[in-house]
Protein backbone atom coordinates (compact mmCIF):
# COMPACT_ATOMS: atom_id res chain seq x y z
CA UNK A 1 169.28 103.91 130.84
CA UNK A 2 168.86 106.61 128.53
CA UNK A 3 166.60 108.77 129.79
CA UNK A 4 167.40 108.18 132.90
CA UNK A 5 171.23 109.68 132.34
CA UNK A 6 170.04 112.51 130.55
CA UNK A 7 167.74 113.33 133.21
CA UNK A 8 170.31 113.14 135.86
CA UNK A 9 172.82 115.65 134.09
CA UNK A 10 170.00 118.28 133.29
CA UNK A 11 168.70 117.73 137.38
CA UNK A 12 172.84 117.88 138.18
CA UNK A 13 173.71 120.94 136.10
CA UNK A 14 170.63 122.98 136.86
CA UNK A 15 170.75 125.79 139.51
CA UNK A 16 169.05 125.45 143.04
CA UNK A 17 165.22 125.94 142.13
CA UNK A 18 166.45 125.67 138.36
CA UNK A 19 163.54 123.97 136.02
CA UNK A 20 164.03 120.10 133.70
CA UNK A 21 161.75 119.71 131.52
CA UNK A 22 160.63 116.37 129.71
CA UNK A 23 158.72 116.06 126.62
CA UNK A 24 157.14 113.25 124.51
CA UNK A 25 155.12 113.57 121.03
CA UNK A 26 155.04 111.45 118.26
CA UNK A 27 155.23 113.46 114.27
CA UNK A 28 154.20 111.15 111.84
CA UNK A 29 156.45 108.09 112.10
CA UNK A 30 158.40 109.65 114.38
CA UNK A 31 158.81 109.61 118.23
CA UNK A 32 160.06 112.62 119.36
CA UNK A 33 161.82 112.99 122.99
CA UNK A 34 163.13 116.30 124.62
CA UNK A 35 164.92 117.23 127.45
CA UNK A 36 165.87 120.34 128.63
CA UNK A 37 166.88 122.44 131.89
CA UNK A 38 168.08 125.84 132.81
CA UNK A 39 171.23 125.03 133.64
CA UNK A 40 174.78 126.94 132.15
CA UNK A 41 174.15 124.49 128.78
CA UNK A 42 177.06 123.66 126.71
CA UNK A 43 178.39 126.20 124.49
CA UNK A 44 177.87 125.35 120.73
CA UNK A 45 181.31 124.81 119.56
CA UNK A 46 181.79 122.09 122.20
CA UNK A 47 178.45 120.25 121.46
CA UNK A 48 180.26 117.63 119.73
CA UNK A 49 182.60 116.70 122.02
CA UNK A 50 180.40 115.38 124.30
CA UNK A 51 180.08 112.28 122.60
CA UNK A 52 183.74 111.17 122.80
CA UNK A 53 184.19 109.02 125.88
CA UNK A 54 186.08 110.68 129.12
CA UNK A 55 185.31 113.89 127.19
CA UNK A 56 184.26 116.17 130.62
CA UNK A 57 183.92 119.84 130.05
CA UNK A 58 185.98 122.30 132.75
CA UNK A 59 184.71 124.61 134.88
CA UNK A 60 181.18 122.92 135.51
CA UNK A 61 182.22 122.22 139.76
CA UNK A 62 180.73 119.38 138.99
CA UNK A 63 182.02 115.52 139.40
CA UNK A 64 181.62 113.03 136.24
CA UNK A 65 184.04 110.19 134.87
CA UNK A 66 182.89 112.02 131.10
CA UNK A 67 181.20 108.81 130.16
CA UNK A 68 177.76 109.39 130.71
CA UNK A 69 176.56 111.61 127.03
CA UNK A 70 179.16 108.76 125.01
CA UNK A 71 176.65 106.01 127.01
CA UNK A 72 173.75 107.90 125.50
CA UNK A 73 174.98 107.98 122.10
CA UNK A 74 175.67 104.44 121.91
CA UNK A 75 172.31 102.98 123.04
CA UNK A 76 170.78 106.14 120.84
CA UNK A 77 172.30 104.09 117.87
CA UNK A 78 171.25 100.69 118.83
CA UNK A 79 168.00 101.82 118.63
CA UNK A 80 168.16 103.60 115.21
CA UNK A 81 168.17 106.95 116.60
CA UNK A 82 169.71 110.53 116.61
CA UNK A 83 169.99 112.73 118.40
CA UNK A 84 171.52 116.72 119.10
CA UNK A 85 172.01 119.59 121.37
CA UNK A 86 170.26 122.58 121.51
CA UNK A 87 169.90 125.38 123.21
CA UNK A 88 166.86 125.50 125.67
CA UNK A 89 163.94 128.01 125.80
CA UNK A 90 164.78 127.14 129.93
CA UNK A 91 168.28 128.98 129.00
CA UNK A 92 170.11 125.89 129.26
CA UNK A 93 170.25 123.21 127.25
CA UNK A 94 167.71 120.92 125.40
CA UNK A 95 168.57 117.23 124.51
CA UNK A 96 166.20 116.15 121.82
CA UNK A 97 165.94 112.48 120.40
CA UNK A 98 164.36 111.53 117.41
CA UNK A 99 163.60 107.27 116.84
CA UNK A 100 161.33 105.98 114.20
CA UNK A 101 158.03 104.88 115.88
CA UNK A 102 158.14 101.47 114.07
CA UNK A 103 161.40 100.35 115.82
């Protein structure tokens, strides 16, 4: 599921003791879903990458077959959403989903 991969990669990638945070609110007509961890995060210029399948980023130590985030994107779609990478107030990274509340 959706969630459920995102959660696994921040709980993966963060440090021993590291925090994941998860976040729900709804703005208006929109749901609003965030993610985020305190683990190395992905540097900005390699945000977009991560939705090409088998895309895996080097130097993590960490296993993956690189199709978990492409997963993600395409059940973020079936469900009329978006969704982006951003830098975390944790110091990793923050996942943050946005779907319309009427869908």
């Amino acid at each position: 599921s959706l969630l459920r991969n995102i959660l696994d990669n921040a709980i993966r990638y963060s440090p021993e003791g590291g925090q994941v945070a998860l976040s729900c609110e709804q703005l208006g007509d929109k749901i609003i879903i965030e993610v985020s961890d305190s683990g190395p995060g992905i540097a900005p210029e390699l945000r977009h990458r991560v939705r090409d399948r088998f895309y895996r980023i080097t130097g993590t130590g960490q296993q993956g077959s690189g199709l978990g985030l492409s997963i993600v994107d395409k059940i973020t779609l079936l469900h009329k959403g978006q969704w982006q990478l951003l830098g975390s107030e944790l110091g990793g990274l923050c996942v943050r989903f946005e779907f319309d509340s009427q869908s």
